[in-house]
Protein backbone atom coordinates (compact mmCIF):
# COMPACT_ATOMS: atom_id res chain seq x y z
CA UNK A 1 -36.23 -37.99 -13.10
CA UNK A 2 -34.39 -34.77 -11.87
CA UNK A 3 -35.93 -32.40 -9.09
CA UNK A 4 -37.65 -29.07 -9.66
CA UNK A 5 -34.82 -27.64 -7.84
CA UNK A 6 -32.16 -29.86 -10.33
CA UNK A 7 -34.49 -28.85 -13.17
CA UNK A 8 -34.25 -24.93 -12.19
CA UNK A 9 -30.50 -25.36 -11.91
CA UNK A 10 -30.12 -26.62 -15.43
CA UNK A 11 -32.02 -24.10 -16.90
CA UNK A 12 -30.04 -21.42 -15.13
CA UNK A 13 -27.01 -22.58 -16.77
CA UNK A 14 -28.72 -22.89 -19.84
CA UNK A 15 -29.61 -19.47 -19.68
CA UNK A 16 -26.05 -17.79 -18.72
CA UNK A 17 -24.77 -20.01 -21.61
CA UNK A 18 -27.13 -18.17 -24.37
CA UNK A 19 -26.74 -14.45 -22.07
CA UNK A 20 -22.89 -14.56 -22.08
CA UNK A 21 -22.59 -14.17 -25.79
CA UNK A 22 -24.82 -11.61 -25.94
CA UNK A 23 -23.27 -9.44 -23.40
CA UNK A 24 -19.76 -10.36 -24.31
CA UNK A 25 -19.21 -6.22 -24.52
CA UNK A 26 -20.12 -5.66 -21.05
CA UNK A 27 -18.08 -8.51 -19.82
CA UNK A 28 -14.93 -8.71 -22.45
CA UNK A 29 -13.14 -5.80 -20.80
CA UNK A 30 -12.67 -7.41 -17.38
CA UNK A 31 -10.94 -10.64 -18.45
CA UNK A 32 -7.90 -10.46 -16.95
CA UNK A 33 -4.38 -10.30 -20.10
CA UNK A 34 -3.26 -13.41 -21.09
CA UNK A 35 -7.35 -15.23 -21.32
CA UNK A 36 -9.31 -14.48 -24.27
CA UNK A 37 -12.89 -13.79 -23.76
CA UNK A 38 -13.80 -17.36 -25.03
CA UNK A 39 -11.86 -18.98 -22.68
CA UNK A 40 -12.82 -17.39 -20.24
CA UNK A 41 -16.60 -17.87 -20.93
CA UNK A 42 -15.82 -21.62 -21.28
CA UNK A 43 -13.95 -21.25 -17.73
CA UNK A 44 -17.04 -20.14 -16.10
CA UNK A 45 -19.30 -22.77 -17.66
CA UNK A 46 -17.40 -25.63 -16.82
CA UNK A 47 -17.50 -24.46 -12.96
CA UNK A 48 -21.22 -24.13 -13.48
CA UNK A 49 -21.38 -27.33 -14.86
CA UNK A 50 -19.62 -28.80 -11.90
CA UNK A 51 -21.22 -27.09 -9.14
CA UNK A 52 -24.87 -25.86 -10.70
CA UNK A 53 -25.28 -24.32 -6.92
CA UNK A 54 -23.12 -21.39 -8.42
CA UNK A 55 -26.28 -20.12 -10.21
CA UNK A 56 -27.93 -19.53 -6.84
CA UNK A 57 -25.37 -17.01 -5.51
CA UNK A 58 -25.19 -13.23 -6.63
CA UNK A 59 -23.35 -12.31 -10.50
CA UNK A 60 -20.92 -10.14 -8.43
CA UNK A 61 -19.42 -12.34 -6.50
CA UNK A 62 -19.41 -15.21 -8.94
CA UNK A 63 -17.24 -12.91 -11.04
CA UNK A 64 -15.25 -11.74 -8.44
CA UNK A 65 -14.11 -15.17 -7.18
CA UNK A 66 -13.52 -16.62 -10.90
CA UNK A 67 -11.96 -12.98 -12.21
CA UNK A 68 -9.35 -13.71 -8.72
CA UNK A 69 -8.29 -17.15 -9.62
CA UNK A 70 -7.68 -16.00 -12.97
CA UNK A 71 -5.29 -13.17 -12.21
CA UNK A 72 -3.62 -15.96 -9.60
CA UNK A 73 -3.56 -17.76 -12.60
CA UNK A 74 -5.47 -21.18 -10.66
CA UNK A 75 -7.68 -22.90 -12.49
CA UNK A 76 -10.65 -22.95 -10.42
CA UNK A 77 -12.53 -26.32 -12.03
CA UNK A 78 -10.85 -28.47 -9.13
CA UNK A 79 -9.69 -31.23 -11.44
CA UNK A 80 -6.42 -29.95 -11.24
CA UNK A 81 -6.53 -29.50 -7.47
CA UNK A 82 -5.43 -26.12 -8.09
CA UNK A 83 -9.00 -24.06 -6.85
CA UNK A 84 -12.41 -24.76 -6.32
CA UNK A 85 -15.28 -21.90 -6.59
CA UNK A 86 -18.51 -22.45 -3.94
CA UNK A 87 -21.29 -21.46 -2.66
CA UNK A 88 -21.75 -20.16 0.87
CA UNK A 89 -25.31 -19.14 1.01
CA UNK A 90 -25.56 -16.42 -1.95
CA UNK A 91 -22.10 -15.71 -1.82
CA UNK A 92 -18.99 -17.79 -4.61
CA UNK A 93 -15.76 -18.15 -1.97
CA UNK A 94 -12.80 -18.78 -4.03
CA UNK A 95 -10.95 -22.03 -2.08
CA UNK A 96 -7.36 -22.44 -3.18
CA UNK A 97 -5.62 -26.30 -2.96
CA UNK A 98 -2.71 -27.30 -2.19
CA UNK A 99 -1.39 -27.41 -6.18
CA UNK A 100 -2.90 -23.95 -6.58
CA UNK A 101 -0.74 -22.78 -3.15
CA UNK A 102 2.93 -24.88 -4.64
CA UNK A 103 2.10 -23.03 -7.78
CA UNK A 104 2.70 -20.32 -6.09
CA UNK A 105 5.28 -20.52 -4.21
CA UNK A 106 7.13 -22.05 -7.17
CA UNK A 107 6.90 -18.78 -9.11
CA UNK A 108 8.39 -16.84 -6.18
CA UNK A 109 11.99 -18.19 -7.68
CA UNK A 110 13.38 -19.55 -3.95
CA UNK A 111 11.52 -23.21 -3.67
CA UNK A 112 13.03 -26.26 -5.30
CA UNK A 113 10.96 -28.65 -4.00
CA UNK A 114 7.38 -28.23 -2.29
CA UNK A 115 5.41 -31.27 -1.24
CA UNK A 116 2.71 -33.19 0.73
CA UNK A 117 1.90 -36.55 1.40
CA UNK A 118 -0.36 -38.82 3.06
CA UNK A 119 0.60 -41.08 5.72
CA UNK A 120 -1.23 -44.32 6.45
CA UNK A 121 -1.38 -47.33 8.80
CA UNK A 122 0.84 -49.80 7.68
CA UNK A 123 3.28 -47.47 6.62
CA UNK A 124 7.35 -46.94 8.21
CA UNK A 125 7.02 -43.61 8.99
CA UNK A 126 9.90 -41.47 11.42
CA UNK A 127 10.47 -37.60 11.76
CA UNK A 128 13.28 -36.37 13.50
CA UNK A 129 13.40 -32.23 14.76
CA UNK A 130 15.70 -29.76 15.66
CA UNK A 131 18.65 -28.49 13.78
CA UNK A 132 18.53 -31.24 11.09
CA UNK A 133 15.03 -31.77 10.39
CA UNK A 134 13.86 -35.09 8.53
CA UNK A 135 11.13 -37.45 7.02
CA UNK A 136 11.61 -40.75 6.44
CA UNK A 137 8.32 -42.37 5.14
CA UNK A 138 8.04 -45.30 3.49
CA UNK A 139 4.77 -46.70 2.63
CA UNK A 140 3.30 -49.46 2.66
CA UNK A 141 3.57 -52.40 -0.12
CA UNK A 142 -0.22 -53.76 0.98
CA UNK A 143 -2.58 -53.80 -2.12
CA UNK A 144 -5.04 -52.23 0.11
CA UNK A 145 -2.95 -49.56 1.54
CA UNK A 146 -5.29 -46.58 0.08
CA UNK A 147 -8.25 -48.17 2.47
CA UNK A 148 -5.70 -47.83 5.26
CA UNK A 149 -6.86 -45.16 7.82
CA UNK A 150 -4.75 -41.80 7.65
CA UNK A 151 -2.43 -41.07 10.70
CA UNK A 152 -0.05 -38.56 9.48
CA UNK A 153 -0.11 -35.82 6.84
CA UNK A 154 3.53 -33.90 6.08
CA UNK A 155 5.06 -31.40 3.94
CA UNK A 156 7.72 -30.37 3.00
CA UNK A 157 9.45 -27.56 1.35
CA UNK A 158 13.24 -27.37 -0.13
CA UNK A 159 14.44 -23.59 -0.74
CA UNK A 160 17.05 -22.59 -3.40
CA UNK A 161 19.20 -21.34 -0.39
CA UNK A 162 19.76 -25.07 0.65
CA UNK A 163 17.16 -24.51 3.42
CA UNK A 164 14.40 -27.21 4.22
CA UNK A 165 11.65 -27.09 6.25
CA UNK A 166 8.92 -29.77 7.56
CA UNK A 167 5.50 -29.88 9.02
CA UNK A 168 3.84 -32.88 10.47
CA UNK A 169 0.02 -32.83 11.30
CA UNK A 170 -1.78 -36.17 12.86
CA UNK A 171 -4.95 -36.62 11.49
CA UNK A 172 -6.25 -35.62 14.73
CA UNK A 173 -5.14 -32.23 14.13
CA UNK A 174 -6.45 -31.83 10.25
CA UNK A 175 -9.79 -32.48 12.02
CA UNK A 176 -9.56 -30.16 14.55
CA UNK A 177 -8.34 -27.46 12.12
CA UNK A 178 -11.21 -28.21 9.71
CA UNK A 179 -14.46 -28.51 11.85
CA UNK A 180 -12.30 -25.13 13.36
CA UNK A 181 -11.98 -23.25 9.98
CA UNK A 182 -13.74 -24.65 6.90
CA UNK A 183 -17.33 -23.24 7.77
CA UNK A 184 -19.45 -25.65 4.94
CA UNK A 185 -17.00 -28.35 5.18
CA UNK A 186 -19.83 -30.79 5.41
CA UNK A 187 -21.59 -29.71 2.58
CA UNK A 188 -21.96 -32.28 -0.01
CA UNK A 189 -20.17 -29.90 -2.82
CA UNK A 190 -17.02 -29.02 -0.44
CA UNK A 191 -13.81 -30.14 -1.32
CA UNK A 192 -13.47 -31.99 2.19
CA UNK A 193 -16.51 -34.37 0.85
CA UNK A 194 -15.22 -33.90 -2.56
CA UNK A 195 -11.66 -34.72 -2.31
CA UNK A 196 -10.73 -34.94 1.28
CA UNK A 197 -6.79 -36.33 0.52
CA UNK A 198 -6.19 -32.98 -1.61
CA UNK A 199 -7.75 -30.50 1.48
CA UNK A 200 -5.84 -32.58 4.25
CA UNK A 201 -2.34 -32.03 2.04
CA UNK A 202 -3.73 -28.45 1.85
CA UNK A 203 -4.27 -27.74 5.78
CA UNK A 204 -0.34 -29.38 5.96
CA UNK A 205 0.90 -26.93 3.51
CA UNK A 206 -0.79 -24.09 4.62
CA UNK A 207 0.15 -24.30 8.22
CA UNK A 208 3.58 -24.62 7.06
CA UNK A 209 3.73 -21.41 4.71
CA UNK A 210 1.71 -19.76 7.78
CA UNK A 211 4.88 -19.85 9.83
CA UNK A 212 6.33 -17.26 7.68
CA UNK A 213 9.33 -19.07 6.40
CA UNK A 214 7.96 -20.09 2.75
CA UNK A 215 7.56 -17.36 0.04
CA UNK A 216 4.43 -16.66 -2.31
CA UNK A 217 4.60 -14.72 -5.02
């Protein structure tokens, strides 16, 4: 049997589902070129349906975060690791991943090649600085590496120009930089509880396009 509260959700949903139709005229005009209105209404559904906590939070900022990822062009259902859309007490945060931020730096024209990956116990793992940076990682062959605990998280970026730059984090350090910076990071809907692998690749990536040296379009 659902709670009240679960009950109260689903019937909020319900009801946006039956209002958006009705109001498509007021709404239509701000869907960003390139979406048609009925995609767009099935866009914000589907994040309804996957976080119901949505309806809690005000109409303004619900469209403000979803009307965002649109014109980024991220898909903010977080199946596709691209964005997520939550709630922070009445207010929808738009939280880019770390597809949604290589998406974007692909379509600035000067990255070939824009990574992360996940380092485990078990694995052969060696970076060398300096001049000539480098990763070697290979991982391990174990059936049960993905139960492994994580000790390293990289990435790495390739430019057009021939250039490549690294960035190494322990697993130390994406802890420290979450509990630092991802206020609701415990909450059961977050991303870190969700799909910690995709937010610890994240924290790698953007630390590395932080330091100024990978575009964004």
């Amino acid at each position: 049997m659902p709670s009240d509260n679960g009950k109260t959700l689903t019937e909020n949903i319900k009801r946006i589902d039956q209002q958006l139709p009705v109001h498509r005229n007021r709404w239509s005009p701000l869907v960003p070129e390139g979406f048609t209105a009925d995609e767009f209404q099935a866009l914000i559904m589907n994040c309804l349906n996957q976080t119901p906590e949505l309806t809690k939070c005000t109409q303004t900022s619900l469209w403000g975060a979803l009307l965002n990822a649109v014109k980024l062009g991220l898909k903010p259902d977080g199946l596709l690791g691209e964005a997520w859309l939550l709630p922070y007490g009445r207010e929808v945060k738009l939280i880019i991943g770390y597809k949604g931020l290589i998406t974007l730096a692909y379509r600035s024209g000067e990255v070939q090649s824009f990574d992360a990956q996940i380092v485990r116990e078990g694995d052969a793992f060696d970076v060398e600085l300096g001049l000539k940076q480098s990763i070697k990682h290979k991982p391990s062959s174990a059936a049960n590496r993905h139960d492994a605990p994580i000790t390293h998280v990289y990435a790495y970026c390739m430019r057009t120009n021939g250039a490549t730059n690294i960035n190494v984090m322990t697993w130390a350090e994406i802890e420290r930089h979450r509990n630092q910076y991802s206020r609701g990071a415990n909450s059961a809907s977050s991303p870190w509880k969700t799909a910690p692998e995709q937010m610890a690749k994240k924290t790698a990536i953007r630390s590395l396009i932080n330091s100024g040296v990978i575009p964004l379009d």
